[in-house]
C-alpha atoms as a PDB file:
ATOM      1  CA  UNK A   1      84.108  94.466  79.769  1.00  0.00           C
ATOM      2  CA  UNK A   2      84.288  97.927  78.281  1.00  0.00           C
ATOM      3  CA  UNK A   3      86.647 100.557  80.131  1.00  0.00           C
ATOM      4  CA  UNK A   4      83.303 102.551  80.517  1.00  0.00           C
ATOM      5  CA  UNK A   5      81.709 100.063  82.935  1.00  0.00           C
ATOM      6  CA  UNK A   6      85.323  99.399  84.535  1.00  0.00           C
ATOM      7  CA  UNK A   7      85.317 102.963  85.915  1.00  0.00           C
ATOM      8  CA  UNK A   8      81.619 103.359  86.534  1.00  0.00           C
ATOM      9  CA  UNK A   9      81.373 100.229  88.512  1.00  0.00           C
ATOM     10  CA  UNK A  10      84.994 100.789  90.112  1.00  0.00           C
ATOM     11  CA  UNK A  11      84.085 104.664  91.176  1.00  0.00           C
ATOM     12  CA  UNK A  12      80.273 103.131  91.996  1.00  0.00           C
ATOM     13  CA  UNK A  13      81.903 100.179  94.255  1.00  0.00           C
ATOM     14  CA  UNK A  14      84.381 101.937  95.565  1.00  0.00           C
ATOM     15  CA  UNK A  15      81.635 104.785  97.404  1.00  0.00           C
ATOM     16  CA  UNK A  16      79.414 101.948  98.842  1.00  0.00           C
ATOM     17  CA  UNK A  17      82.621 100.094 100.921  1.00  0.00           C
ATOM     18  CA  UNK A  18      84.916 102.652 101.459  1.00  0.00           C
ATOM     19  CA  UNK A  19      83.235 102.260 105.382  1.00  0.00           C
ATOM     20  CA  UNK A  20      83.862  98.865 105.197  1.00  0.00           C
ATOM     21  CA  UNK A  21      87.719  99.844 103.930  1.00  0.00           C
ATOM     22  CA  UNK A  22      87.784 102.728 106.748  1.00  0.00           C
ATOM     23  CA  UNK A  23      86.608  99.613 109.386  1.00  0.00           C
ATOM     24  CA  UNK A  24      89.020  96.707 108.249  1.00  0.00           C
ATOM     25  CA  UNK A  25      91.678  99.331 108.023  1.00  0.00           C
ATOM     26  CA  UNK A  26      91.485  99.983 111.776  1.00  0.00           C
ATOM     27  CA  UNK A  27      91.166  96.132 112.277  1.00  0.00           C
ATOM     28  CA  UNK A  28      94.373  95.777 110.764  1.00  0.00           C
ATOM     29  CA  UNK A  29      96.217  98.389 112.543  1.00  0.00           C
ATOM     30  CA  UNK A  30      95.347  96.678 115.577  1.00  0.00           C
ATOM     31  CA  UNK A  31      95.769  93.464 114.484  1.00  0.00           C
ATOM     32  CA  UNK A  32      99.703  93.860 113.556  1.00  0.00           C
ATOM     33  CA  UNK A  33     102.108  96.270 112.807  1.00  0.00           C
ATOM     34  CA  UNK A  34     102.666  97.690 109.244  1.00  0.00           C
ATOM     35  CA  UNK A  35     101.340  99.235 106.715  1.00  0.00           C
ATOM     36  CA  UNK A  36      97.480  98.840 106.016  1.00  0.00           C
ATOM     37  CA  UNK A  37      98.097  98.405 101.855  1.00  0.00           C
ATOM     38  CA  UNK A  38     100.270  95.435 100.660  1.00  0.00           C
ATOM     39  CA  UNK A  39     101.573  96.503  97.582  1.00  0.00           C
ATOM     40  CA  UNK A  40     103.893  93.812  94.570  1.00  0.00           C
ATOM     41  CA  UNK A  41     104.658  94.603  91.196  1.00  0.00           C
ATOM     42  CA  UNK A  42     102.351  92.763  88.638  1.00  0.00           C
ATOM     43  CA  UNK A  43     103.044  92.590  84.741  1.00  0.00           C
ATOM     44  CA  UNK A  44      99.588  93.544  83.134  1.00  0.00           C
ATOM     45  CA  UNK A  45      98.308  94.363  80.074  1.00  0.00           C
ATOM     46  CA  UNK A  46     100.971  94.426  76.768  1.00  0.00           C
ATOM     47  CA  UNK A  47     103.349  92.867  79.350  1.00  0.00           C
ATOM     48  CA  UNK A  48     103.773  96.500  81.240  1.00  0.00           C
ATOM     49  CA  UNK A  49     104.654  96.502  85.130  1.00  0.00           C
ATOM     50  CA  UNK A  50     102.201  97.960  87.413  1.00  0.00           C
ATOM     51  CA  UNK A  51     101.296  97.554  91.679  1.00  0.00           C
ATOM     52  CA  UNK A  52      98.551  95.602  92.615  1.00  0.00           C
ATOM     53  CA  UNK A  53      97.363  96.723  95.774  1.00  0.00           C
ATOM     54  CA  UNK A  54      95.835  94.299  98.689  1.00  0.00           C
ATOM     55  CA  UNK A  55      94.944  94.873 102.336  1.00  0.00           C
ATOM     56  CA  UNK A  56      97.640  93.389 104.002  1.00  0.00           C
ATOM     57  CA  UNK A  57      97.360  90.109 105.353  1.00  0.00           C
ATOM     58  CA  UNK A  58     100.505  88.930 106.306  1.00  0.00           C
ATOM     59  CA  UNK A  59     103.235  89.591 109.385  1.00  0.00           C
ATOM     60  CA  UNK A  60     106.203  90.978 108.198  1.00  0.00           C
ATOM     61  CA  UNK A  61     107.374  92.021 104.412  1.00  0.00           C
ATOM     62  CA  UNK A  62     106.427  89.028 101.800  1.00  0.00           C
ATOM     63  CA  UNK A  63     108.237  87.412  99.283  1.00  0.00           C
ATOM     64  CA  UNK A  64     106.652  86.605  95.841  1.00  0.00           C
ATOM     65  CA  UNK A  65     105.256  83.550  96.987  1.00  0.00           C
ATOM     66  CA  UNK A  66     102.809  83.869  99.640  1.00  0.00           C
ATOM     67  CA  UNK A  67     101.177  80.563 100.446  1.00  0.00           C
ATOM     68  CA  UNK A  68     103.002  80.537 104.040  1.00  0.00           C
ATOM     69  CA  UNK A  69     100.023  79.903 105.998  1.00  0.00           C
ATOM     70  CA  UNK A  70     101.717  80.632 109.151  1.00  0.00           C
ATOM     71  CA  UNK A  71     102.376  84.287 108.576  1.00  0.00           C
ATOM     72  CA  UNK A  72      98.681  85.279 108.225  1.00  0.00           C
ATOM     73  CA  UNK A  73      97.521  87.951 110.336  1.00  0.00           C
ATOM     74  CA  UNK A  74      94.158  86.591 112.176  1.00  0.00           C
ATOM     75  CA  UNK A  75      92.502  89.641 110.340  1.00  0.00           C
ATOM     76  CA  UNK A  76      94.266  88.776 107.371  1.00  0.00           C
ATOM     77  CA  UNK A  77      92.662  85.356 107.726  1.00  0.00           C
ATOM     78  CA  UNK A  78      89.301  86.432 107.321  1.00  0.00           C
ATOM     79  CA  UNK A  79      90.033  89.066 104.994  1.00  0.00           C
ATOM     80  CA  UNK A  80      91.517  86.194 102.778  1.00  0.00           C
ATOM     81  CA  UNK A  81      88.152  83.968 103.503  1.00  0.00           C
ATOM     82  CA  UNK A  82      85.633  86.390 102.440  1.00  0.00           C
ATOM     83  CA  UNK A  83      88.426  87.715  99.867  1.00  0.00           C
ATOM     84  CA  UNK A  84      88.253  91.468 101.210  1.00  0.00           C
ATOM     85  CA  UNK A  85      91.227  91.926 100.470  1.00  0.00           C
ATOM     86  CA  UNK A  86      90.899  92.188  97.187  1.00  0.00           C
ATOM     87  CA  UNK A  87      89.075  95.404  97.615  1.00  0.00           C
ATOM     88  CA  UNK A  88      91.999  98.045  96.585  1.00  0.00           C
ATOM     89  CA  UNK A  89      91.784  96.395  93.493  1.00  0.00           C
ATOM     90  CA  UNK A  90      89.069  98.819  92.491  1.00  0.00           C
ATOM     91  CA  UNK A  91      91.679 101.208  92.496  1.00  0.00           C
ATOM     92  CA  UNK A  92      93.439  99.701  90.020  1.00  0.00           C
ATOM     93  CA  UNK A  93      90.575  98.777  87.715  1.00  0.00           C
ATOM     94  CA  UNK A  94      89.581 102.844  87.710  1.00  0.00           C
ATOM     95  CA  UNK A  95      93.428 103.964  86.986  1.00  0.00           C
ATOM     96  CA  UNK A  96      92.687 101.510  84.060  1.00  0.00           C
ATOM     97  CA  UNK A  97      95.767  98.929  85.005  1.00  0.00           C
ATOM     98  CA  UNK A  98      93.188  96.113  85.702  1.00  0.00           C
ATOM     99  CA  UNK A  99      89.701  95.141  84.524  1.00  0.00           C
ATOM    100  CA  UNK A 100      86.433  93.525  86.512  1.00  0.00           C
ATOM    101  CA  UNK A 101      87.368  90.069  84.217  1.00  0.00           C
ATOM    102  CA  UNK A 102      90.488  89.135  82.729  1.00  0.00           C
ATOM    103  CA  UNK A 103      93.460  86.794  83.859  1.00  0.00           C
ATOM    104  CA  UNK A 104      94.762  87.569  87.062  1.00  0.00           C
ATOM    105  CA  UNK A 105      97.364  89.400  86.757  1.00  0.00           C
ATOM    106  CA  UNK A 106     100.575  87.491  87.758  1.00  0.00           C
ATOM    107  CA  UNK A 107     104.061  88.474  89.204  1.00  0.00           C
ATOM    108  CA  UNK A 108     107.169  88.749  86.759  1.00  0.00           C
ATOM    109  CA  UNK A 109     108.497  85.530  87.957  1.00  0.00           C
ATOM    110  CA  UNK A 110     105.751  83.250  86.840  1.00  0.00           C
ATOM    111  CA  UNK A 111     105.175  85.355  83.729  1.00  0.00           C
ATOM    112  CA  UNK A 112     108.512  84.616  82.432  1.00  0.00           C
ATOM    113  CA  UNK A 113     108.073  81.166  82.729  1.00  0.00           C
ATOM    114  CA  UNK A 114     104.765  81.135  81.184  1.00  0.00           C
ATOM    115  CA  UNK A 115     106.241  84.242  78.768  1.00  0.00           C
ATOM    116  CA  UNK A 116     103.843  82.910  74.991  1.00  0.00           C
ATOM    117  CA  UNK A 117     100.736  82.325  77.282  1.00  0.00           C
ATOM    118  CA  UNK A 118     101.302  85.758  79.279  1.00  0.00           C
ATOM    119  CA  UNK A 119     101.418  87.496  75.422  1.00  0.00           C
ATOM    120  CA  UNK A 120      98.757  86.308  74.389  1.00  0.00           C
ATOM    121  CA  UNK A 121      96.467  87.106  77.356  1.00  0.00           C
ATOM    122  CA  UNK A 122      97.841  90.336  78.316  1.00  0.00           C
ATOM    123  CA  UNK A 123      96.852  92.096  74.850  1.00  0.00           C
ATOM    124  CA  UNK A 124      94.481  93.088  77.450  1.00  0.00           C
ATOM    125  CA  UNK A 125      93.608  94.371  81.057  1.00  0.00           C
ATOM    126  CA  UNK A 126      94.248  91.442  83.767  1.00  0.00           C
ATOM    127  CA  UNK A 127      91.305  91.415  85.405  1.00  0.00           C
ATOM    128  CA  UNK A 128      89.650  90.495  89.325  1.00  0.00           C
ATOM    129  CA  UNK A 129      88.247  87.289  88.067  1.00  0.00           C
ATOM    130  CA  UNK A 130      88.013  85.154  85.100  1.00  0.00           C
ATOM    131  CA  UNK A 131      86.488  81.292  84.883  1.00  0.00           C
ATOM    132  CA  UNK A 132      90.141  80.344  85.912  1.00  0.00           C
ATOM    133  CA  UNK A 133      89.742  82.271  89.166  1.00  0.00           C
ATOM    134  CA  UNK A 134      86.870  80.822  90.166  1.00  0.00           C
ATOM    135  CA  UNK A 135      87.653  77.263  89.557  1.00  0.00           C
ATOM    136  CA  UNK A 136      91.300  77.393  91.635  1.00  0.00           C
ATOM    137  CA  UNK A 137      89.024  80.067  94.603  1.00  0.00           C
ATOM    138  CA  UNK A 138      90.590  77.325  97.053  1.00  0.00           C
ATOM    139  CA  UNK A 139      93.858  77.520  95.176  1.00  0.00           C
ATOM    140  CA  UNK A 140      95.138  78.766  99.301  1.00  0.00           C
ATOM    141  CA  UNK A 141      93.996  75.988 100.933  1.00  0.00           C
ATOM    142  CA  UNK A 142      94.993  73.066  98.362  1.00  0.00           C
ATOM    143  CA  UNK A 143      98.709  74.733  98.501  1.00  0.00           C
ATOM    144  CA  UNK A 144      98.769  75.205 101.996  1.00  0.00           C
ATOM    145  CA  UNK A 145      98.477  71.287 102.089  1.00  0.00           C
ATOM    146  CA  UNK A 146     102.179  70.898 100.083  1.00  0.00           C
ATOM    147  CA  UNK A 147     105.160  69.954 101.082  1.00  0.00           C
ATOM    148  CA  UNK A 148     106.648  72.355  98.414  1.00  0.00           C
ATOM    149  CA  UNK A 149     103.724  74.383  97.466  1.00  0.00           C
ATOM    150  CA  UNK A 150     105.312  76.521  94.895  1.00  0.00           C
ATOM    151  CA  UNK A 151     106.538  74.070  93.007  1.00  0.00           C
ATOM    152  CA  UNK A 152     102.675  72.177  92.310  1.00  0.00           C
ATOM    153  CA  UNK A 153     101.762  76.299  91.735  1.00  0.00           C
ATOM    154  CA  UNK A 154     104.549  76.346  88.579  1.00  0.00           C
ATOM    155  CA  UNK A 155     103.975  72.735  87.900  1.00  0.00           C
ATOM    156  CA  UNK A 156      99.876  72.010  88.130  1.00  0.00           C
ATOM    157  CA  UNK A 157      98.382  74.848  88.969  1.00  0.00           C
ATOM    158  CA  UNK A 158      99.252  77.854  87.033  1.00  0.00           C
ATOM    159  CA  UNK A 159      99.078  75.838  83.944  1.00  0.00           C
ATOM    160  CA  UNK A 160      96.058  74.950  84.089  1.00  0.00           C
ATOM    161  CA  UNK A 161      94.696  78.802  85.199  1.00  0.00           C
ATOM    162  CA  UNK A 162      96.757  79.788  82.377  1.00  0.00           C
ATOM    163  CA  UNK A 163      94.548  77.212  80.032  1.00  0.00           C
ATOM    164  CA  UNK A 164      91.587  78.091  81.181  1.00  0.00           C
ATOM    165  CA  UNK A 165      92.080  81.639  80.384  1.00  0.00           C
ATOM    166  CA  UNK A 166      92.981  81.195  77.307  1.00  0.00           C
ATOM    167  CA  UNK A 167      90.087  79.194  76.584  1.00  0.00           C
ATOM    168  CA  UNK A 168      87.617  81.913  78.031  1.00  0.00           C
ATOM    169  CA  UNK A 169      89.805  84.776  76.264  1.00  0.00           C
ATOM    170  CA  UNK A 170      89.282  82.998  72.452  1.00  0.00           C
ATOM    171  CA  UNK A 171      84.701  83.204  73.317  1.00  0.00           C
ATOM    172  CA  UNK A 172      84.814  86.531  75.736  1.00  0.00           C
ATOM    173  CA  UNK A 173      81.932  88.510  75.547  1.00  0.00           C
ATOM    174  CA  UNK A 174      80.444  91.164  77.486  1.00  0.00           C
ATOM    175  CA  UNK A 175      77.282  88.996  78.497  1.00  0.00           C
ATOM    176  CA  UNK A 176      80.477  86.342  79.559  1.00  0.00           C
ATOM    177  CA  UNK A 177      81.879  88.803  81.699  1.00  0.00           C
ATOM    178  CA  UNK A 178      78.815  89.255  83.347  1.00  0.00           C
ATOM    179  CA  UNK A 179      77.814  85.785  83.734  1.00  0.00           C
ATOM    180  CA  UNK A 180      81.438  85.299  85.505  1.00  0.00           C
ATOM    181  CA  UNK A 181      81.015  88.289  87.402  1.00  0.00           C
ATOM    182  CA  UNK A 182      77.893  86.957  88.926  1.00  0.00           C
ATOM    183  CA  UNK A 183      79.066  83.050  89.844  1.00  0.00           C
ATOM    184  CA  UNK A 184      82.167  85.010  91.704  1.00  0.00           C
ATOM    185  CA  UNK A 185      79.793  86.921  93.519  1.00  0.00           C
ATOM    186  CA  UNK A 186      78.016  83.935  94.322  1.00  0.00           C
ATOM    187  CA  UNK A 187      81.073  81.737  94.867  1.00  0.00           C
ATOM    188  CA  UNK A 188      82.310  84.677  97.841  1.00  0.00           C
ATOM    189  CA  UNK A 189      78.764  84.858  98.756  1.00  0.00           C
ATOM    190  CA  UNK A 190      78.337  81.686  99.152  1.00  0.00           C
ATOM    191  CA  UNK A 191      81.019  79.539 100.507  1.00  0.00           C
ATOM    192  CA  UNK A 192      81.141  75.919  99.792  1.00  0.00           C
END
């Protein structure tokens, strides 16, 4: 998408549910202590560090890897469900670190290991969705299910995201980006 309709629909989205921010904020102060923003170093575009920023949903400081089921808040349970807590991310699509679609953007770690694919995605923005987001959305739940979940992440999963990325990233076009924009709308909307 261009950076034109990044900020405009960032700035625009950002208005309508900073209420809804303001009310899950509260929800997670009572919920648990810490801080309301969970915040990790991601490498984005041209392989450059930046924070993502979350709504916490997790007791305690996390690690890297955060499929420990047992640490979600019961806010941060929900939040992760209807995938509010994704939200801040409009903050990083306006300062221009993410897009709407691209790769997700991935923590130095697993970019390392995956260094050639990571170069030749990150020529631009990572983004809030892309075709391989939608088809791992229960990526939580099948790893949550693993006896040593990061290890099917490095070994099955993330390979294949990184595929399908690479795939979509060779065809993009702005009416693609739009077409993925709306089945992950309809994919949070409707939860199957």
């Amino acid at each position: 998408m261009t950076r034109l309709v990044d900020i405009l629909g960032a700035a625009i989205l950002l208005l309508i549910v900073l209420p809804i921010l303001l009310l899950i904020a509260i929800l997670i102060v009572l919920d648990s202590p810490g801080p309301i923003l969970f915040r990790q170093e991601r490498i984005g575009r041209d392989m450059k560090p930046f924070l993502i920023l979350k709504l916490r949903t997790m007791h305690g400081a996390s690690d890297a890897f955060e499929f420990k089921p047992q640490r979600i808040t019961n806010v941060g349970e929900w939040l992760r469900r209807w995938k509010l807590d994704e939200l801040p991310q409009l903050m990083n699509v306006l300062r221009g670190e993410m897009s709407f679609v691209g790769p997700r953007p991935e923590i130095r770690k697993y970019v390392e290991m995956f260094r050639g694919s990571y170069q030749r995605l990150l020529v631009r923005r990572p983004g809030l969705t892309d075709p391989a987001t939608l088809a791992y959305r229960q990526e939580a739940e099948i790893l949550a299910n693993e006896p040593d979940p990061e290890q099917v992440y490095v070994s099955r999963i993330l390979p294949e995201k990184l595929r399908l990325s690479e795939q979509y990233a060779m065809s993009r076009t702005f009416r693609s980006d739009i077409h993925v924009l709306l089945r992950t709308l309809a994919a949070v909307l409707i939860r199957r």
